[in-house]
C-alpha atoms as a PDB file:
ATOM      1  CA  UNK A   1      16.692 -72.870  39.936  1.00  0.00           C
ATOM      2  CA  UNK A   2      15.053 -71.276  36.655  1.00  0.00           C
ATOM      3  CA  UNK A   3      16.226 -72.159  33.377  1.00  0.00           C
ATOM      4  CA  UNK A   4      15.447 -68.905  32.379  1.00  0.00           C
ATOM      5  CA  UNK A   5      18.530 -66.703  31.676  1.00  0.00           C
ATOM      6  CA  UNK A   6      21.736 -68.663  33.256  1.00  0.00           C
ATOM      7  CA  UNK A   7      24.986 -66.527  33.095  1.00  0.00           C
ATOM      8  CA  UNK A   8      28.803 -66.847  32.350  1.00  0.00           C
ATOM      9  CA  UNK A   9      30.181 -63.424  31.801  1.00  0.00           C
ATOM     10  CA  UNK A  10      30.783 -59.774  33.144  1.00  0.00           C
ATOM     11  CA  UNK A  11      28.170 -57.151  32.808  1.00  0.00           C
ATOM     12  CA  UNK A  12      29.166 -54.500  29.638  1.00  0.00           C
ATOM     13  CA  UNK A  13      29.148 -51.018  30.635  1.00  0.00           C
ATOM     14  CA  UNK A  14      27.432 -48.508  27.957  1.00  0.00           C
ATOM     15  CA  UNK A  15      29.190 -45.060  27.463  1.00  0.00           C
ATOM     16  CA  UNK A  16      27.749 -42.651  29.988  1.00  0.00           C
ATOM     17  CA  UNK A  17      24.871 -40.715  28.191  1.00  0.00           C
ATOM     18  CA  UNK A  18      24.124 -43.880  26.064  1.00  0.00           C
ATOM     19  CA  UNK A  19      21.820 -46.589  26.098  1.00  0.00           C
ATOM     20  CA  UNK A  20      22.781 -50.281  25.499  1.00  0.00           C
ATOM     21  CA  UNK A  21      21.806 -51.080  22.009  1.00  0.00           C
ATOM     22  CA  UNK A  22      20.607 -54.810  20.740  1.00  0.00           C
ATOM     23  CA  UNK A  23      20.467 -56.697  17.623  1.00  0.00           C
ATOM     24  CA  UNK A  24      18.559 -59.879  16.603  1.00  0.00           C
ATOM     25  CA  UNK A  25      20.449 -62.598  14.625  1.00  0.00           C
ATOM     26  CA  UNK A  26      18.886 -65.138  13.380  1.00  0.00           C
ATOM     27  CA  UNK A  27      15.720 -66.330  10.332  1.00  0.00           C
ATOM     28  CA  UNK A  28      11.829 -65.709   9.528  1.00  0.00           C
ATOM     29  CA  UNK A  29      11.442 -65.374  13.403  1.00  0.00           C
ATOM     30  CA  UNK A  30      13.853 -62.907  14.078  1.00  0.00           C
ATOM     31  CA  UNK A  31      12.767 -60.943  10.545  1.00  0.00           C
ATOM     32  CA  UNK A  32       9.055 -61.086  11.585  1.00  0.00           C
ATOM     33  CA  UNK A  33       9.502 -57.744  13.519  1.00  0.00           C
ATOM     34  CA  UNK A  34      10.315 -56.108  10.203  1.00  0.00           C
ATOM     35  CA  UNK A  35       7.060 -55.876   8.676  1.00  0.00           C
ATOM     36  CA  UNK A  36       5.686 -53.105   9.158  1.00  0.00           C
ATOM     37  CA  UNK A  37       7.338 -50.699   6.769  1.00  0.00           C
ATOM     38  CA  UNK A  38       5.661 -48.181   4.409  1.00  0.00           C
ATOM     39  CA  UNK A  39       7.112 -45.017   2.510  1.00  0.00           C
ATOM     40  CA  UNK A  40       5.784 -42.884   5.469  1.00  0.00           C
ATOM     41  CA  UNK A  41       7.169 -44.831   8.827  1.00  0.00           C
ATOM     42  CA  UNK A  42       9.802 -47.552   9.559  1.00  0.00           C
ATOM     43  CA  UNK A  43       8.348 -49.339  12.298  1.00  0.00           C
ATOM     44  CA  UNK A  44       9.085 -52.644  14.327  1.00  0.00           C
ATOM     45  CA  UNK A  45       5.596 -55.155  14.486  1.00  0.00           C
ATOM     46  CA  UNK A  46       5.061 -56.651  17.819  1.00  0.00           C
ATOM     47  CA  UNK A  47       5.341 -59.997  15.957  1.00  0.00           C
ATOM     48  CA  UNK A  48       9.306 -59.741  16.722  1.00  0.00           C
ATOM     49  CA  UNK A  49      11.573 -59.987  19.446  1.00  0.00           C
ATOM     50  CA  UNK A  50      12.983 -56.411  18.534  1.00  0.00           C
ATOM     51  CA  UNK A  51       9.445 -54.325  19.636  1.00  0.00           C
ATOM     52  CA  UNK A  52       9.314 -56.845  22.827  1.00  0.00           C
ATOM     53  CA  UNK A  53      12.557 -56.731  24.337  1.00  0.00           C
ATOM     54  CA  UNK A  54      13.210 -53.051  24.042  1.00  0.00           C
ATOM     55  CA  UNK A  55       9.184 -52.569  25.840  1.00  0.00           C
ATOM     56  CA  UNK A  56       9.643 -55.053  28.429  1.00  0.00           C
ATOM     57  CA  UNK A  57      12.507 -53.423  29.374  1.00  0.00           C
ATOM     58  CA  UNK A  58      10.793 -50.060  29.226  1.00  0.00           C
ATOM     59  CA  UNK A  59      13.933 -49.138  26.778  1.00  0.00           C
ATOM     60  CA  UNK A  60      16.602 -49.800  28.845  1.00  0.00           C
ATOM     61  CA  UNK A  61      18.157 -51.811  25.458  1.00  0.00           C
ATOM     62  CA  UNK A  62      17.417 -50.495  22.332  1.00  0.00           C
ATOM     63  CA  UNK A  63      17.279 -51.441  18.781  1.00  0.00           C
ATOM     64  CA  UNK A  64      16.743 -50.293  15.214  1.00  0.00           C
ATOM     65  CA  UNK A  65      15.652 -52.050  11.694  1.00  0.00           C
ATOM     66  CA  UNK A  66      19.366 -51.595  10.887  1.00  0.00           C
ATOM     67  CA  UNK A  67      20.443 -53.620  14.026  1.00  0.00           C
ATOM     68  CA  UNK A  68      17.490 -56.992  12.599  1.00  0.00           C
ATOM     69  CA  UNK A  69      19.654 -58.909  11.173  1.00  0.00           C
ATOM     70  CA  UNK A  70      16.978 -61.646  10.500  1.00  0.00           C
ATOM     71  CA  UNK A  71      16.836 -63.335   6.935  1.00  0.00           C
ATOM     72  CA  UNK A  72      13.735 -65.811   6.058  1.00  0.00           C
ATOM     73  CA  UNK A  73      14.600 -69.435   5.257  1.00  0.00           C
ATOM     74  CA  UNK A  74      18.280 -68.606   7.001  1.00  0.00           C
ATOM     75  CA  UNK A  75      20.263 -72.144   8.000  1.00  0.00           C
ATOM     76  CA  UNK A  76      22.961 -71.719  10.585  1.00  0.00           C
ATOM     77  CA  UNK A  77      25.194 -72.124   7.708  1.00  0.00           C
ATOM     78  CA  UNK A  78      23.835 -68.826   5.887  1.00  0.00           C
ATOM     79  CA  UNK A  79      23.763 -66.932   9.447  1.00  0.00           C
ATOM     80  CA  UNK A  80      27.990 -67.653   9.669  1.00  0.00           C
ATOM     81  CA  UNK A  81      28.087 -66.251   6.058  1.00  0.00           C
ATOM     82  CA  UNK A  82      27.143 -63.329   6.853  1.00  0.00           C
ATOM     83  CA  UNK A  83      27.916 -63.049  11.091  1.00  0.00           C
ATOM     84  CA  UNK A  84      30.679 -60.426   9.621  1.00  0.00           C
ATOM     85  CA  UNK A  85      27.411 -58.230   9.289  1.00  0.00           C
ATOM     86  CA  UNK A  86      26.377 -59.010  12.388  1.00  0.00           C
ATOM     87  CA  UNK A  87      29.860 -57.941  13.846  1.00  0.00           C
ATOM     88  CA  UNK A  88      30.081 -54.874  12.350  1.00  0.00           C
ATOM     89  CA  UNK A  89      27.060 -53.238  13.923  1.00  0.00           C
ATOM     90  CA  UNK A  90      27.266 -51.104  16.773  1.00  0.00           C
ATOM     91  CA  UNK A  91      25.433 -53.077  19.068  1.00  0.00           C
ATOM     92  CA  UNK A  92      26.440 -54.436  22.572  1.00  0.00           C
ATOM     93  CA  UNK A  93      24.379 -57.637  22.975  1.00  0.00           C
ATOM     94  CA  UNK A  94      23.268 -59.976  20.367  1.00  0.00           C
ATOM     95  CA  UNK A  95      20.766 -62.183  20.355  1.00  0.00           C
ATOM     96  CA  UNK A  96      20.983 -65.358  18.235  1.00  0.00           C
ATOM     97  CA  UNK A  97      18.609 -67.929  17.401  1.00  0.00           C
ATOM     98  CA  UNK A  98      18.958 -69.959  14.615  1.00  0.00           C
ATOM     99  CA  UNK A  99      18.365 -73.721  13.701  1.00  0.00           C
ATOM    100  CA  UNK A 100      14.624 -74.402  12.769  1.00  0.00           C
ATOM    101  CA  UNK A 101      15.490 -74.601   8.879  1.00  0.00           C
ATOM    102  CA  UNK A 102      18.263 -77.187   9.707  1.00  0.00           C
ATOM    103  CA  UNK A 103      16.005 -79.509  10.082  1.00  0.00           C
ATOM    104  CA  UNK A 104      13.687 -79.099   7.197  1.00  0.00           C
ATOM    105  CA  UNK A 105      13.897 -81.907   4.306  1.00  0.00           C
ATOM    106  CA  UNK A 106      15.752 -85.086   4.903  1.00  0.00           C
ATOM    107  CA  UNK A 107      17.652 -85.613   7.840  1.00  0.00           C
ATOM    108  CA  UNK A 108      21.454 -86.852   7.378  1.00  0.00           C
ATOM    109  CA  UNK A 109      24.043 -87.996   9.550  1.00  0.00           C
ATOM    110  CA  UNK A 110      26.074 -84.401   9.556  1.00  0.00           C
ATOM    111  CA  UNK A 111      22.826 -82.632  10.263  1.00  0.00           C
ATOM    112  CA  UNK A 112      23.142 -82.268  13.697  1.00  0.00           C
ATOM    113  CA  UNK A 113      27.222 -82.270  13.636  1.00  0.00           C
ATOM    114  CA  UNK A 114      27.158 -79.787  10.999  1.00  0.00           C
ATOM    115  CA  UNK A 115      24.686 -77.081  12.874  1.00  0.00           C
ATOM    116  CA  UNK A 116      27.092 -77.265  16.369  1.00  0.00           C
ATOM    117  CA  UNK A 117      30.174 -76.043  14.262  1.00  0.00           C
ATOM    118  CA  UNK A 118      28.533 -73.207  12.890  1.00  0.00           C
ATOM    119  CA  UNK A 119      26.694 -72.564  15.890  1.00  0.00           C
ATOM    120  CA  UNK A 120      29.670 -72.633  17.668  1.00  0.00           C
ATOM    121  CA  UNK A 121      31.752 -70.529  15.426  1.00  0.00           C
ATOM    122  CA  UNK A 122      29.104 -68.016  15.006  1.00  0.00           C
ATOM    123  CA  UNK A 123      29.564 -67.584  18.526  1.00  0.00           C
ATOM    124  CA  UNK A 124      33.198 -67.500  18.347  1.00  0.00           C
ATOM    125  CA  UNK A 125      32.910 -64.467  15.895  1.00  0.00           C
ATOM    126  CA  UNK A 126      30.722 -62.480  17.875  1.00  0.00           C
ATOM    127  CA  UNK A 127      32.671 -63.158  21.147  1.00  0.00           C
ATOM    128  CA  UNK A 128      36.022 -62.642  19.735  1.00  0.00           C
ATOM    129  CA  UNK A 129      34.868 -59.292  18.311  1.00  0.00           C
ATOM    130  CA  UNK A 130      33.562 -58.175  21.528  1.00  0.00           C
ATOM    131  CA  UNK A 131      29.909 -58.949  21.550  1.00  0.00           C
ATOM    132  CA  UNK A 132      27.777 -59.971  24.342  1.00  0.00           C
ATOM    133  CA  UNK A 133      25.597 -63.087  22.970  1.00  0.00           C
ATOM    134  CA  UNK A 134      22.272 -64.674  24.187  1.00  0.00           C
ATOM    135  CA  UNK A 135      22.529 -67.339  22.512  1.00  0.00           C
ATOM    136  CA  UNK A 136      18.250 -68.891  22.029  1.00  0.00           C
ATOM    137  CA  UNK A 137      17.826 -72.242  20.671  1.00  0.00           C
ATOM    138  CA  UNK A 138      15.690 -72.956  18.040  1.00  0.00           C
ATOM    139  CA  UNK A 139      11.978 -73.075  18.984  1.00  0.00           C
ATOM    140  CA  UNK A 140       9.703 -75.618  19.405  1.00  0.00           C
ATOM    141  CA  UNK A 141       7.263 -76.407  16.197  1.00  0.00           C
ATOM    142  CA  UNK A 142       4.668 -78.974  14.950  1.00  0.00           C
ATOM    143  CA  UNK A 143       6.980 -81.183  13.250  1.00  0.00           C
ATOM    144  CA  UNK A 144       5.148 -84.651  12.171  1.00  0.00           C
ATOM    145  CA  UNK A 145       8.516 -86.303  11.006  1.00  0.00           C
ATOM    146  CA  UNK A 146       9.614 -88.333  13.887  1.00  0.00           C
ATOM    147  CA  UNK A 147      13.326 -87.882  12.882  1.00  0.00           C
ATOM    148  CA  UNK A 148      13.377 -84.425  12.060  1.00  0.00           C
ATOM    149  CA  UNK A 149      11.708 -83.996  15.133  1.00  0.00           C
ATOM    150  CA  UNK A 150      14.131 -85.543  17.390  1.00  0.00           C
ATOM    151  CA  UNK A 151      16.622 -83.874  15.730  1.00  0.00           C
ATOM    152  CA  UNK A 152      15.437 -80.628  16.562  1.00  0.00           C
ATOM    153  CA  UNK A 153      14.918 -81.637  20.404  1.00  0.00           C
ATOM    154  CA  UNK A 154      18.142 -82.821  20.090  1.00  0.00           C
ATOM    155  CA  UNK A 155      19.712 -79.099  18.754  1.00  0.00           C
ATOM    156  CA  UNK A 156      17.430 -77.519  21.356  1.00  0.00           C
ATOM    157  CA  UNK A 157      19.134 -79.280  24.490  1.00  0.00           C
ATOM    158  CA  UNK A 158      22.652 -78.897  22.685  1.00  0.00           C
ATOM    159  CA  UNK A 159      22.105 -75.446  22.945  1.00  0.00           C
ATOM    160  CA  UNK A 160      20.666 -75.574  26.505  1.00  0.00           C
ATOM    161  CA  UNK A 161      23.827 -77.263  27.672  1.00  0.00           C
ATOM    162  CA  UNK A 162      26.083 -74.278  26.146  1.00  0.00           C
ATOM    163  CA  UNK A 163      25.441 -72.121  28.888  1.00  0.00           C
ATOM    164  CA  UNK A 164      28.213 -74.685  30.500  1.00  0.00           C
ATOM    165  CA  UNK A 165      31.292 -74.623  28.590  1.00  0.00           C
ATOM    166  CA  UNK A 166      32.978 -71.766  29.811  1.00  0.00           C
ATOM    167  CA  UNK A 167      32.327 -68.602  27.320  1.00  0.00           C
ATOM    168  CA  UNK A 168      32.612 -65.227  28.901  1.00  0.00           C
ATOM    169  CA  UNK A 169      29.874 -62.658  28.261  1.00  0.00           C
ATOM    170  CA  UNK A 170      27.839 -65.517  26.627  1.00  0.00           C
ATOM    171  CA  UNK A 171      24.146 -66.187  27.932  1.00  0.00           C
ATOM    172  CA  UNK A 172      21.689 -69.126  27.291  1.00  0.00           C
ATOM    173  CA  UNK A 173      17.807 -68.375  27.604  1.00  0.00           C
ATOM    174  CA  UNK A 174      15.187 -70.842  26.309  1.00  0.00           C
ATOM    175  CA  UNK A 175      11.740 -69.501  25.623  1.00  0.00           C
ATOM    176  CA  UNK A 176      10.525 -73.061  24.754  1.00  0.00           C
ATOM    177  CA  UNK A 177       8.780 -73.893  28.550  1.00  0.00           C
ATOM    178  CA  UNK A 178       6.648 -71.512  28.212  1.00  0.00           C
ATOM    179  CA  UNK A 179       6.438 -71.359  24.695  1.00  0.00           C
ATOM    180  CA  UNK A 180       5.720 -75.408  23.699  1.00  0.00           C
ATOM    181  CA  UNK A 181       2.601 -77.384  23.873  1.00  0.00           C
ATOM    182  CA  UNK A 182       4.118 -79.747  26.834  1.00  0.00           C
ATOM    183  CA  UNK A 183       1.193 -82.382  26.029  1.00  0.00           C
ATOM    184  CA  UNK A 184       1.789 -82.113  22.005  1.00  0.00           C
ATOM    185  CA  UNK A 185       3.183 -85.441  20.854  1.00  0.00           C
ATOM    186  CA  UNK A 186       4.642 -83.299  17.813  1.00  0.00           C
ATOM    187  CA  UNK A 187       5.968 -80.576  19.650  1.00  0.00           C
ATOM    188  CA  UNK A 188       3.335 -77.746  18.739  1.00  0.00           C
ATOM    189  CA  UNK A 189       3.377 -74.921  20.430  1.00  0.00           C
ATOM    190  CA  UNK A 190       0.975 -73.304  23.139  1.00  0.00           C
ATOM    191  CA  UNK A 191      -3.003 -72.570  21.011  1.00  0.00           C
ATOM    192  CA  UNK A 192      -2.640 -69.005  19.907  1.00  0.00           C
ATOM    193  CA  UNK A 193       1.117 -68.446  20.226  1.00  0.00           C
ATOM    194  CA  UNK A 194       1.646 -69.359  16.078  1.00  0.00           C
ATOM    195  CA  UNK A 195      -0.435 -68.513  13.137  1.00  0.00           C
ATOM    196  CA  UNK A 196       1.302 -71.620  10.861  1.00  0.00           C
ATOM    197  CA  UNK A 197       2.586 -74.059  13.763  1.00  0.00           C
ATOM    198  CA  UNK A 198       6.127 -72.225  13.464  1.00  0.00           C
ATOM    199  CA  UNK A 199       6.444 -68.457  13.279  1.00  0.00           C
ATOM    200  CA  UNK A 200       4.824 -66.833  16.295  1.00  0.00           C
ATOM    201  CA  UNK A 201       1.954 -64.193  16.717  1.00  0.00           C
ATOM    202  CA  UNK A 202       2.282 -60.867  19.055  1.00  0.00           C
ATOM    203  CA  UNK A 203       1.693 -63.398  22.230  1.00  0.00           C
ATOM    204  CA  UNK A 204       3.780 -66.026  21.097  1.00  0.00           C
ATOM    205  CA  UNK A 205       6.816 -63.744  20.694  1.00  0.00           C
ATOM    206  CA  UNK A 206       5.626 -62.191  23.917  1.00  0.00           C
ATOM    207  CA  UNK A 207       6.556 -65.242  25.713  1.00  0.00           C
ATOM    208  CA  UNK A 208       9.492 -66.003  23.084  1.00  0.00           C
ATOM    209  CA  UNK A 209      11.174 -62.689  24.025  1.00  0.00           C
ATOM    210  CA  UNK A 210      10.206 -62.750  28.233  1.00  0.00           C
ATOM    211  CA  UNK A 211      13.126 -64.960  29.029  1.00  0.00           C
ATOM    212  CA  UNK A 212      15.560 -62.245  26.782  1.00  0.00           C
ATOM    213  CA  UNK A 213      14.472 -59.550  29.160  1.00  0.00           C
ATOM    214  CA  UNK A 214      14.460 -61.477  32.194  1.00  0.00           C
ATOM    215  CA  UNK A 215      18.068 -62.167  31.329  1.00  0.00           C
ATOM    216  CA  UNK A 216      18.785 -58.342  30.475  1.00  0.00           C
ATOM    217  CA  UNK A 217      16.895 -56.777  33.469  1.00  0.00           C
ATOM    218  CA  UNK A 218      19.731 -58.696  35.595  1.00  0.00           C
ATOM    219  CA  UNK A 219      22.381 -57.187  33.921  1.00  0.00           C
ATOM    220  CA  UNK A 220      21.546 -53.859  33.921  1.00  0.00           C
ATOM    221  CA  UNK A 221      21.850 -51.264  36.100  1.00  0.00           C
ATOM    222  CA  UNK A 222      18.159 -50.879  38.046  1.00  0.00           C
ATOM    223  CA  UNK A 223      17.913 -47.072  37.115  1.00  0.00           C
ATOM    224  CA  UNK A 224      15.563 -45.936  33.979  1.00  0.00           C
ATOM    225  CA  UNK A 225      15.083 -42.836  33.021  1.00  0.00           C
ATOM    226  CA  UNK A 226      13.233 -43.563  29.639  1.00  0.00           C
ATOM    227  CA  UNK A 227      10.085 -43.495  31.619  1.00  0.00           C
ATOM    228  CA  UNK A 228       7.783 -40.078  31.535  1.00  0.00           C
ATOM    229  CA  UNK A 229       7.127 -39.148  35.137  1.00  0.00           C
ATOM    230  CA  UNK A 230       4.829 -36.115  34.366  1.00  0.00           C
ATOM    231  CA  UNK A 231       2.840 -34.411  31.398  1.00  0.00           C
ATOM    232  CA  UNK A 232       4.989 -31.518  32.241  1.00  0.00           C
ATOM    233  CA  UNK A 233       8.489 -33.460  31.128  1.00  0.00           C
ATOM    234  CA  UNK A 234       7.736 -32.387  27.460  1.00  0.00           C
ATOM    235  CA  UNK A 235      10.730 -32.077  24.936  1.00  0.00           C
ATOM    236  CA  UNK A 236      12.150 -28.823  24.546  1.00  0.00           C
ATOM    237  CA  UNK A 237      15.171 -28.541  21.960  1.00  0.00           C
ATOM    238  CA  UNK A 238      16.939 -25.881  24.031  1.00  0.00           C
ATOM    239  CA  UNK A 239      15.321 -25.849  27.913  1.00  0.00           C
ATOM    240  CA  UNK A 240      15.040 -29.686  28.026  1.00  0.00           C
ATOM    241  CA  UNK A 241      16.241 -31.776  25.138  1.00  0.00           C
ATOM    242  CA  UNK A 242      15.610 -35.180  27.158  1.00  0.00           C
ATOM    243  CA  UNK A 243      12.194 -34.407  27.838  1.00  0.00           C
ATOM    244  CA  UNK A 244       9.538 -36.858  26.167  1.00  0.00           C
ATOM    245  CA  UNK A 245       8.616 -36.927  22.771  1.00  0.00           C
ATOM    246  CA  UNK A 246       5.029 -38.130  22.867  1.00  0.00           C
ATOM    247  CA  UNK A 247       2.258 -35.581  22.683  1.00  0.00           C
ATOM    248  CA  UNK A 248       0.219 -37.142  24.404  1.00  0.00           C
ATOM    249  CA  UNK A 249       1.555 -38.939  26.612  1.00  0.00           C
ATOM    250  CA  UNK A 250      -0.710 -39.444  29.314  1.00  0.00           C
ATOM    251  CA  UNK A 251      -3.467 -40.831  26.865  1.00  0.00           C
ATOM    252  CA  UNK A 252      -5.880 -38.894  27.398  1.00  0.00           C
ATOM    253  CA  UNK A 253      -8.907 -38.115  24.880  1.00  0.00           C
ATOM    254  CA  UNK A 254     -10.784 -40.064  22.114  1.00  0.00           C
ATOM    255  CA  UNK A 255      -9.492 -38.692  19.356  1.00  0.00           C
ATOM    256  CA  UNK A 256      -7.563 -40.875  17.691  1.00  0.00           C
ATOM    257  CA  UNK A 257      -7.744 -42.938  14.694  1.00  0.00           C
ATOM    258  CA  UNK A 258      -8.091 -46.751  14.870  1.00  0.00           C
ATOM    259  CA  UNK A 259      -8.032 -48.539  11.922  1.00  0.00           C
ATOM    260  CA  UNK A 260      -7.860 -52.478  11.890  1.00  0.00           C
ATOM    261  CA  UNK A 261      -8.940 -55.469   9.888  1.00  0.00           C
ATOM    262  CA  UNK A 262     -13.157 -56.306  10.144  1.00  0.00           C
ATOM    263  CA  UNK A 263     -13.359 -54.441  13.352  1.00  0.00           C
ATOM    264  CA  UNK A 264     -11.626 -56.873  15.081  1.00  0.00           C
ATOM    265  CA  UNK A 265     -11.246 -54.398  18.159  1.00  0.00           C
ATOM    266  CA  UNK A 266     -13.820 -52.228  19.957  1.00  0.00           C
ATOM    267  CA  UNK A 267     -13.349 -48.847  21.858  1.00  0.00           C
ATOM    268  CA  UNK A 268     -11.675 -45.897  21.411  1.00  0.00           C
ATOM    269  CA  UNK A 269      -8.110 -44.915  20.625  1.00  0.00           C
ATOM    270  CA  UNK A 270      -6.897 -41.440  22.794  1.00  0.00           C
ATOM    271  CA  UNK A 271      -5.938 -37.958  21.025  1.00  0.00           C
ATOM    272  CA  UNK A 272      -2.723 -38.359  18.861  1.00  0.00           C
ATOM    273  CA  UNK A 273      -2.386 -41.785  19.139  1.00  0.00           C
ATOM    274  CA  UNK A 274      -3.426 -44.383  15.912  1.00  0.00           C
ATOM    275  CA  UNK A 275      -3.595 -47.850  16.399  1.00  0.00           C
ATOM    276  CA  UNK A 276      -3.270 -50.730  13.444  1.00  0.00           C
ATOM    277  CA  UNK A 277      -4.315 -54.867  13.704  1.00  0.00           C
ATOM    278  CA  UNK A 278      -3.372 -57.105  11.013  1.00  0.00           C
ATOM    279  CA  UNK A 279      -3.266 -61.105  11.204  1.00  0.00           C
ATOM    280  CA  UNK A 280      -1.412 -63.694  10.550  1.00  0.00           C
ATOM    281  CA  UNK A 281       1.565 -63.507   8.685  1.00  0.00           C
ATOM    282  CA  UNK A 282      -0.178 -60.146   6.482  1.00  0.00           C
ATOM    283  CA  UNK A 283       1.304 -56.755   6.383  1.00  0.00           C
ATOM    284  CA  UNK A 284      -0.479 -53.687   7.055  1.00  0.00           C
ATOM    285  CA  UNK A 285      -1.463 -51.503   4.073  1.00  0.00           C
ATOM    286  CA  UNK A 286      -0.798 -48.415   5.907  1.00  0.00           C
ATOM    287  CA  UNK A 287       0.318 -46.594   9.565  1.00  0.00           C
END
């Protein structure tokens, strides 16, 4: 049996004409989608779980920059400060993952006890208010600390065991199989999935967000009409208002504009498309 996405609830039903929408709760992992914002376009970074969750499931959930609800540094003390934020969005799953700052500095005996009661009442809140919540654990890093480390391990199979005590509508996924080192005496995770050891790049919160979506695809209904099944579906504000956006959607051309950092990629980009590469943990200047 996979650990992948175990489940405890009943399915929620979006309003018919709707689409399920999803918010991220949680610290600098959860906020890491937000960086791509300039005055000219508000855009999620595939450095997030809200771009990979929404494209792996070819938008069958979908999300906003209003609905990240990610704050850098965030304990799971300063996430149940402010769930009342969380619980006020319009959204109809949440994911949570929070935890990794818990264990940073000195380790003391209420550590651990101290992150299951707010964990747990963070879930409360969202549950009582009518929230479906994936609950994620925190995610493996390169901690050198042997009891910080352990304590971490020790939050992350806490968490795992959750998916057994009996919450409706509550889900437990854990990216960390696929996401650690499994050789790594200090817990790093997989070469190329972090730029620092701790906050992932675009393939590390590939495999961070999988589990999310494998979860979500099971849930929800197998129909999707987000996808564009012919140039000719175009949007039309009076003859067909649900036809697709893109104007090119078929990619077809080499007209477009690629701009990235050193010429890191090669080829060409097709007519009215752009494409943008930054590392690391840097913004982009422009989209």
């Amino acid at each position: 049996m996979s650990n992948f996405g175990y489940g405890s609830g009943s399915r929620p039903r979006a309003p018919v004409g709707s689409f399920p929408l999803i918010a991220f709760a949680g610290d600098s992992i959860t906020a890491a989608t937000l960086q791509a914002n300039t005055a000219t376009l508000t855009a999620n970074t595939n450095r997030g779980a809200s771009f990979w969750v929404p494209a792996l499931t070819k938008q069958r959930v979908r999300t906003t920059q209003a609905l990240n609800f990610g704050v850098s540094g965030n304990t799971s003390a300063a996430l149940l400060a402010r769930i009342g934020d969380v619980i006020a969005c319009p959204a109809d799953y949440i994911v949570e993952n929070i935890g990794t700052n818990d264990v940073n500095g000195a380790i003391t005996g209420s550590t651990f006890s101290n992150f299951k009661a707010n964990k747990e009442a963070i879930w409360d809140a969202l549950l009582n208010a009518g929230k479906v919540v994936i609950a994620v654990p925190p995610l493996a890093r390169e901690i050198a600390a042997a009891e910080n480390r352990a304590t971490l391990w020790r939050m992350i199979d806490w968490v795992r065991d959750q998916q057994w005590a009996g919450r409706r509508n509550f889900y437990v996924v854990d990216p960390n199989p696929r996401f650690v080192e499994f050789g790594s005496n200090t817990g790093a995770p997989r070469a190329g999935y972090t730029y620092d050891g701790l906050h992932p790049k675009a393939e590390g919160t590939m495999a961070f967000s999988q589990p999310i979506v494998d979860l979500l695809l099971g849930l929800l209904p197998a129909q999707n009409d987000s996808v564009a099944s012919s140039v000719a579906d175009v949007f039309d504000a009076v003859n067909n208002p649900t036809g697709n956006h893109f104007a090119n959607v078929a990619m077809t051309g080499t007209g477009g504009t690629r701009t990235d950092a050193g010429a890191l990629v090669s080829g060409t980009i097709p007519d009215n498309w752009r494409s943008e590469v930054f590392l690391n943990g840097a913004t982009v200047s422009s989209l």
